[in-house]
N, C-alpha and C. Protein backbone atom coordinates (compact mmCIF):
# COMPACT_ATOMS: atom_id res chain seq x y z
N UNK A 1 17.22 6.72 34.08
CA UNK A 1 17.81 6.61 32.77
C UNK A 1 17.03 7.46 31.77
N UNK A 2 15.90 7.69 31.86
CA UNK A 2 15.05 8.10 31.27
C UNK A 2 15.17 10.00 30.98
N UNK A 3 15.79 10.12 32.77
CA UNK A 3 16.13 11.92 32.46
C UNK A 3 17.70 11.47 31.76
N UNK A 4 18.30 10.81 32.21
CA UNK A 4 19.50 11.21 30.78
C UNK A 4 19.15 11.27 29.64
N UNK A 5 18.12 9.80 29.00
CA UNK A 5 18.22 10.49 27.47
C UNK A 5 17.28 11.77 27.33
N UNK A 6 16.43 12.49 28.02
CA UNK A 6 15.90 13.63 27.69
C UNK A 6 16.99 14.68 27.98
N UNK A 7 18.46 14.76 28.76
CA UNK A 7 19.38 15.60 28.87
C UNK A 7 19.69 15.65 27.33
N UNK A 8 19.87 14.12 27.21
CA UNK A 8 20.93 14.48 25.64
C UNK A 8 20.22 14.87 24.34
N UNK A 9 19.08 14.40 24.50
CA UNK A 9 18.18 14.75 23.00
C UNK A 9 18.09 16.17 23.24
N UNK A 10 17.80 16.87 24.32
CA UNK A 10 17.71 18.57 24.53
C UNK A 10 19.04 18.92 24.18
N UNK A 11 19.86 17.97 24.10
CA UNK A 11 21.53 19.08 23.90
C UNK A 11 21.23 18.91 22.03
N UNK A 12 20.84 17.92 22.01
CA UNK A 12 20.86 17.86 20.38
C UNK A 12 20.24 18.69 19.55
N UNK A 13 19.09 18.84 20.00
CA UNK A 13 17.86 19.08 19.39
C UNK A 13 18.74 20.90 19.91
N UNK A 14 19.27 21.37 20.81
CA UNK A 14 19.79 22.82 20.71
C UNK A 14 21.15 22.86 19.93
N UNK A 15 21.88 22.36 20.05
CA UNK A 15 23.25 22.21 19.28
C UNK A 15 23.10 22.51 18.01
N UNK A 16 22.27 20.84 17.58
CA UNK A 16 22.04 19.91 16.15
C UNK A 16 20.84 20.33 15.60
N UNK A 17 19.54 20.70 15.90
CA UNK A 17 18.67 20.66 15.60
C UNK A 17 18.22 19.35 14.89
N UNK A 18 18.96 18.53 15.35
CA UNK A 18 18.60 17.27 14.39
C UNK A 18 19.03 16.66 12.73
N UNK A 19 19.99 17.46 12.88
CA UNK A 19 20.90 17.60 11.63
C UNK A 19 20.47 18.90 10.36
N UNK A 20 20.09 19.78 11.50
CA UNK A 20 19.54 20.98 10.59
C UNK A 20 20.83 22.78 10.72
N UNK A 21 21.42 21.91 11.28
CA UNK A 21 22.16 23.18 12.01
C UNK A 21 23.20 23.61 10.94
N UNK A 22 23.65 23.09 9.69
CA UNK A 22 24.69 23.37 8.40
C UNK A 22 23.36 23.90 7.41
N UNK A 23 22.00 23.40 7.60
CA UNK A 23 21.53 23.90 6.62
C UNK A 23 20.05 25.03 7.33
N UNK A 24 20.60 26.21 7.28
CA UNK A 24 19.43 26.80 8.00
C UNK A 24 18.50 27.56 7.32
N UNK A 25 18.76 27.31 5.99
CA UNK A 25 17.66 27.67 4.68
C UNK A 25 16.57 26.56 4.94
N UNK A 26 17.16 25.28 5.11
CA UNK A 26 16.66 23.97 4.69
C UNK A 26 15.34 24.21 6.23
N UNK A 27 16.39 24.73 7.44
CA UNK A 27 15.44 24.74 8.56
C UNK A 27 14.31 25.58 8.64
N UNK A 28 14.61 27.08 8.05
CA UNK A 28 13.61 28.11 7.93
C UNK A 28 12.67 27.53 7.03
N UNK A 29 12.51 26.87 5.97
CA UNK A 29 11.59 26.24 5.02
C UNK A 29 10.59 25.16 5.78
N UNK A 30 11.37 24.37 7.44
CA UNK A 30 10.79 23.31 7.79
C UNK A 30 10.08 24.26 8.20
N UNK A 31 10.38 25.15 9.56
CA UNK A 31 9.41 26.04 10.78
C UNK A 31 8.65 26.82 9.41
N UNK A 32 9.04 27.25 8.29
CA UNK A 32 7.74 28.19 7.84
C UNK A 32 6.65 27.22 7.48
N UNK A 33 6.90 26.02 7.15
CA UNK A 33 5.80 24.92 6.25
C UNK A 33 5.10 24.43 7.56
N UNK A 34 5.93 24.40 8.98
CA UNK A 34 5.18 23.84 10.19
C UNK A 34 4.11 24.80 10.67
N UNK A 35 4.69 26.46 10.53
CA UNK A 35 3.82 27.57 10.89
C UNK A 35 2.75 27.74 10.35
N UNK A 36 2.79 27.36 8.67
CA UNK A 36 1.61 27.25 8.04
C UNK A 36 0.15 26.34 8.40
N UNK A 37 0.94 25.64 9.12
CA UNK A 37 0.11 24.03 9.24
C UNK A 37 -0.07 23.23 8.09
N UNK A 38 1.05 23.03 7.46
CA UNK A 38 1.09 22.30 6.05
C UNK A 38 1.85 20.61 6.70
N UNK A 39 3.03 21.22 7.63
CA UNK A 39 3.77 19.92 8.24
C UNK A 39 3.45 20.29 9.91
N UNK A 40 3.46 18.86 10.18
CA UNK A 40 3.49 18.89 12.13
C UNK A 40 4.42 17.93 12.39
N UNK A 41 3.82 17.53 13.67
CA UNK A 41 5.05 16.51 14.02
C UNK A 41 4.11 15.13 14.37
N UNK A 42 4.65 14.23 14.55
CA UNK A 42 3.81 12.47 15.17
C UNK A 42 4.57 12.26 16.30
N UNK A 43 3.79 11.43 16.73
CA UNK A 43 4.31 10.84 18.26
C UNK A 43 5.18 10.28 18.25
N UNK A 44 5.51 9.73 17.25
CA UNK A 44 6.93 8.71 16.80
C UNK A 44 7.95 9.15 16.40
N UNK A 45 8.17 10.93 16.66
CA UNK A 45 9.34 11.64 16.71
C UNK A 45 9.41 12.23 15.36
N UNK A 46 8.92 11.72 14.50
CA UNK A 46 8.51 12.18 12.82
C UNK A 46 7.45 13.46 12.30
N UNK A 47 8.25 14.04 11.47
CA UNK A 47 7.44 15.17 10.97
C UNK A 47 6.61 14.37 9.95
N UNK A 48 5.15 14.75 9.59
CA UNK A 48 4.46 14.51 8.44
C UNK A 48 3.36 15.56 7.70
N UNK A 49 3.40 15.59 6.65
CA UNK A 49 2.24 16.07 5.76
C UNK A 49 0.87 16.62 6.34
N UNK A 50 0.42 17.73 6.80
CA UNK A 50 -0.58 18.21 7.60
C UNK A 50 -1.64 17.89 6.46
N UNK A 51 -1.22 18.43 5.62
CA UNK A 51 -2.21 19.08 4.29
C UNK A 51 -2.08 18.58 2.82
N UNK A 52 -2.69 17.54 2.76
CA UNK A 52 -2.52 16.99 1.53
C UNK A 52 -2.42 17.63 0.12
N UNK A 53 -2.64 19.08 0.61
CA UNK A 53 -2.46 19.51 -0.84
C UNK A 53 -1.02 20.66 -0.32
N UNK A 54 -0.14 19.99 0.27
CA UNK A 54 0.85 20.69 0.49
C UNK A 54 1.49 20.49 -0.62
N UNK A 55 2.20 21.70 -1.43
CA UNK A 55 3.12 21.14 -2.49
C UNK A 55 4.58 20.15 -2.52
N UNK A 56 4.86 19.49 -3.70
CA UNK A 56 5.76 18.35 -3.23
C UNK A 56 7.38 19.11 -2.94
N UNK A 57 7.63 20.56 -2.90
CA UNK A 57 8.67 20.79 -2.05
C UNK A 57 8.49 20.63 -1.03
N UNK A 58 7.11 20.38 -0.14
CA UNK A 58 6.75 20.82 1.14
C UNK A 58 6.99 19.16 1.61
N UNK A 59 6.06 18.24 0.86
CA UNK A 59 6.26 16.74 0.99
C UNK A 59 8.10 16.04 1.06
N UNK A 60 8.92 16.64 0.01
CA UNK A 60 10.09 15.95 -0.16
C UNK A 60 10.82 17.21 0.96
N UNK A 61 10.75 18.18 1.45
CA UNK A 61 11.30 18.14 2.91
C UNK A 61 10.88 17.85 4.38
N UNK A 62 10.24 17.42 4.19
CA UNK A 62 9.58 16.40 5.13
C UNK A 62 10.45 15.20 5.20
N UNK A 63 10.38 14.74 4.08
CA UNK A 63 11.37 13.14 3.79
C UNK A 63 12.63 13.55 3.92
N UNK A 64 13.71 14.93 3.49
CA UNK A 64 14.90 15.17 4.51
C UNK A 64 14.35 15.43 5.88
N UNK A 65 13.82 15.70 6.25
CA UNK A 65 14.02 16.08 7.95
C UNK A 65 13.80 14.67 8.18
N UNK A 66 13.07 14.00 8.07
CA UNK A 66 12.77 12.83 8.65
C UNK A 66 14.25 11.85 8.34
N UNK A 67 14.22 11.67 7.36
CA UNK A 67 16.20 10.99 7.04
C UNK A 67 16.97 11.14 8.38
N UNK A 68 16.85 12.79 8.56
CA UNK A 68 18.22 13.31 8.70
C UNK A 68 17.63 13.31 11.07
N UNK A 69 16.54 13.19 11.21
CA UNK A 69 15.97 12.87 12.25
C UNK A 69 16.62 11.43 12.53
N UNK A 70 16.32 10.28 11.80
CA UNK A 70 16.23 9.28 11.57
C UNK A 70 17.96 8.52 11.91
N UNK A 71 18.99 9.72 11.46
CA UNK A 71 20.51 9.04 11.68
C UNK A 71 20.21 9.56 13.08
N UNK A 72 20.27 10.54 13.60
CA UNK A 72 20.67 11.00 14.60
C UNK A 72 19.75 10.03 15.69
N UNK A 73 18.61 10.08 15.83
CA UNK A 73 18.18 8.67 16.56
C UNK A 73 18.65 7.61 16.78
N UNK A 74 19.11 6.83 15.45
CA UNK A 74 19.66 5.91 15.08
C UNK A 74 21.11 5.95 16.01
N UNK A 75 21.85 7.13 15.82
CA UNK A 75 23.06 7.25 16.61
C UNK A 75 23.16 7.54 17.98
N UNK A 76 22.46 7.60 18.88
CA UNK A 76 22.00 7.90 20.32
C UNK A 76 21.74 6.59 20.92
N UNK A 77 20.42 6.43 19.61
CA UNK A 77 20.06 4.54 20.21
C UNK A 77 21.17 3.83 19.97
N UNK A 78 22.54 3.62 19.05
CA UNK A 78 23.49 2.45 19.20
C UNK A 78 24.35 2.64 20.74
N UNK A 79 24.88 4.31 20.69
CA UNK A 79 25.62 4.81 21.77
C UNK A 79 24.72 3.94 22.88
N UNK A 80 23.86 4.60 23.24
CA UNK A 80 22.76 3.84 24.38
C UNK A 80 22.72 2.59 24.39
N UNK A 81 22.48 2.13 23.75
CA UNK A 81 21.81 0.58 23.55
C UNK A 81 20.51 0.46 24.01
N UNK A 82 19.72 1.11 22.91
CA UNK A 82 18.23 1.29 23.38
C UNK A 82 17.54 1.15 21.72
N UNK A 83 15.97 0.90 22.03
CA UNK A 83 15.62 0.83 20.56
C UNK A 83 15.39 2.26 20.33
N UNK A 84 15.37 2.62 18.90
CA UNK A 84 15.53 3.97 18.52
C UNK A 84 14.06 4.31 18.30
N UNK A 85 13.35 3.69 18.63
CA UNK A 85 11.89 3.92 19.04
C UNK A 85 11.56 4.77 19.84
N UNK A 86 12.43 4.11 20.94
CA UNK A 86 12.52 5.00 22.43
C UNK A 86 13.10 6.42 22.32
N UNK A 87 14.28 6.24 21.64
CA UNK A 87 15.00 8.06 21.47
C UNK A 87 13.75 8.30 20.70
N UNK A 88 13.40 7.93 19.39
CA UNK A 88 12.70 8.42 18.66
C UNK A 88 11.11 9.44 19.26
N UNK A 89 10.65 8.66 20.68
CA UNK A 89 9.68 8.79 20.77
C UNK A 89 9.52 10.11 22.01
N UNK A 90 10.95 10.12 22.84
CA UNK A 90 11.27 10.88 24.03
C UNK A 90 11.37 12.31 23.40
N UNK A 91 11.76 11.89 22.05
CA UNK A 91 12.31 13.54 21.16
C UNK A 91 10.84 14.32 21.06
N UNK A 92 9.71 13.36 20.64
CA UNK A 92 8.47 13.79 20.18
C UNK A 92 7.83 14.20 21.04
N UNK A 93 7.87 14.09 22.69
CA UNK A 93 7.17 14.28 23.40
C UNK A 93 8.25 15.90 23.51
N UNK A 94 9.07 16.18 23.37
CA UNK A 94 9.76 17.32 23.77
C UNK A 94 9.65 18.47 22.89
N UNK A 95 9.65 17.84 21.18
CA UNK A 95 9.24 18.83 20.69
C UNK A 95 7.78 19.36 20.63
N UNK A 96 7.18 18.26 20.57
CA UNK A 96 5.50 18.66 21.23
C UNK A 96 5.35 19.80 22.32
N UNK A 97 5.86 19.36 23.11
CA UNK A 97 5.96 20.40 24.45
C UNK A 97 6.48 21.22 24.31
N UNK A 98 8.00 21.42 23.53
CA UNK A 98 8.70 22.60 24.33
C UNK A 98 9.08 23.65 22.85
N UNK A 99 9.06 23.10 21.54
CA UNK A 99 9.31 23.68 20.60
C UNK A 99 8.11 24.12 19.75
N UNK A 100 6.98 23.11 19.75
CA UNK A 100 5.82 24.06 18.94
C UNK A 100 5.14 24.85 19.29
N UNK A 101 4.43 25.80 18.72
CA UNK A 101 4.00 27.24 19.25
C UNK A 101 2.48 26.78 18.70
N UNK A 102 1.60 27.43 19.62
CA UNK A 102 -0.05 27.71 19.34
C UNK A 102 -0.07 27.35 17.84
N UNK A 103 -1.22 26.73 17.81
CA UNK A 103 -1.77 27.11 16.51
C UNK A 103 -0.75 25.90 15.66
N UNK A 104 0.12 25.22 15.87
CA UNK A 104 0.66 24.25 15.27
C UNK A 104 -0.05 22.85 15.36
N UNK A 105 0.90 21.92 14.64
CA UNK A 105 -0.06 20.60 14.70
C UNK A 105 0.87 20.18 15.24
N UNK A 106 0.28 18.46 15.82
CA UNK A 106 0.88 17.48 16.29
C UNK A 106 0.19 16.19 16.16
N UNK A 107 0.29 14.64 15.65
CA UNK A 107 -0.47 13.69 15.76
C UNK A 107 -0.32 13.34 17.16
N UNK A 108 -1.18 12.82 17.85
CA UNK A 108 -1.38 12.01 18.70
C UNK A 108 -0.91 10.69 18.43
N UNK A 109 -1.15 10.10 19.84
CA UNK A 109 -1.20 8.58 19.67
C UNK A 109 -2.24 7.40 19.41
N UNK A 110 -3.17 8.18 19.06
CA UNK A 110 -4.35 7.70 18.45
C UNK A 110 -4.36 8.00 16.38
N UNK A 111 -3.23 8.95 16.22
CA UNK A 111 -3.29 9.14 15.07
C UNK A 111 -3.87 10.35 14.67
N UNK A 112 -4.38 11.03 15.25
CA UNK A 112 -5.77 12.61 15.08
C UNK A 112 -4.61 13.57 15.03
N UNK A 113 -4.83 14.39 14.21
CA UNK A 113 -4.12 15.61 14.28
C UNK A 113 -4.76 16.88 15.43
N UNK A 114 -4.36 17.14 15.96
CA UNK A 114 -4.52 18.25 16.75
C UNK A 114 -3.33 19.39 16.82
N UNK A 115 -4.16 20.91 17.38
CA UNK A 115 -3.59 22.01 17.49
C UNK A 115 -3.03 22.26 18.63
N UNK A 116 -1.95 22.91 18.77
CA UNK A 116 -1.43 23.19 19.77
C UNK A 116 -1.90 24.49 20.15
């Protein structure tokens, strides 16, 4: 069960980007603020704040991606009938792996930021 939902979050996450795919200004702003190391990603499928002195455009798109992360989870886990913890958390291990490039961040599951 486990490789299906990693089939379908990979169709999403290429399709949908996670509800980024109508706005690809909105997306180029996420990958340039992630490239910077200003935003990364958490284990819990959530982008957050690398750099506290990121400016608050950098902070309040963070809070859309995460929203807009947040339905689409939400809508996988009802389809499924799973907690959206679980989608939430299968996504994080994928974009960890398969979408961030060197030199990016990622929290752990201890909470530590580290580089990719």
């Amino acid at each position: 069960m486990r490789n299906a939902f990693r089939s379908l979050l990979a169709t999403l996450l290429l399709i949908g980007g996670l509800g980024l795919a109508s706005a690809p200004a909105h997306a180029d702003a996420f990958d340039d603020a992630r490239a910077a190391g200003q935003v990364g990603e958490r284990a819990d499928g959530y982008a957050a704040v690398v750099d506290p002195a990121a400016p608050a455009n950098v902070k309040n798109l963070v809070n859309d991606i995460n929203a807009k992360r947040r339905a689409a989870y939400q809508k996988i886990a009802d389809e499924k009938g799973v907690p959206i913890e679980q989608i939430a958390a299968i996504t994080a291990e994928k974009i960890i792996r398969e979408i961030l490039q060197p030199g990016m961040y990622y929290m752990d599951a201890s909470g530590s930021w580290k580089q990719k």
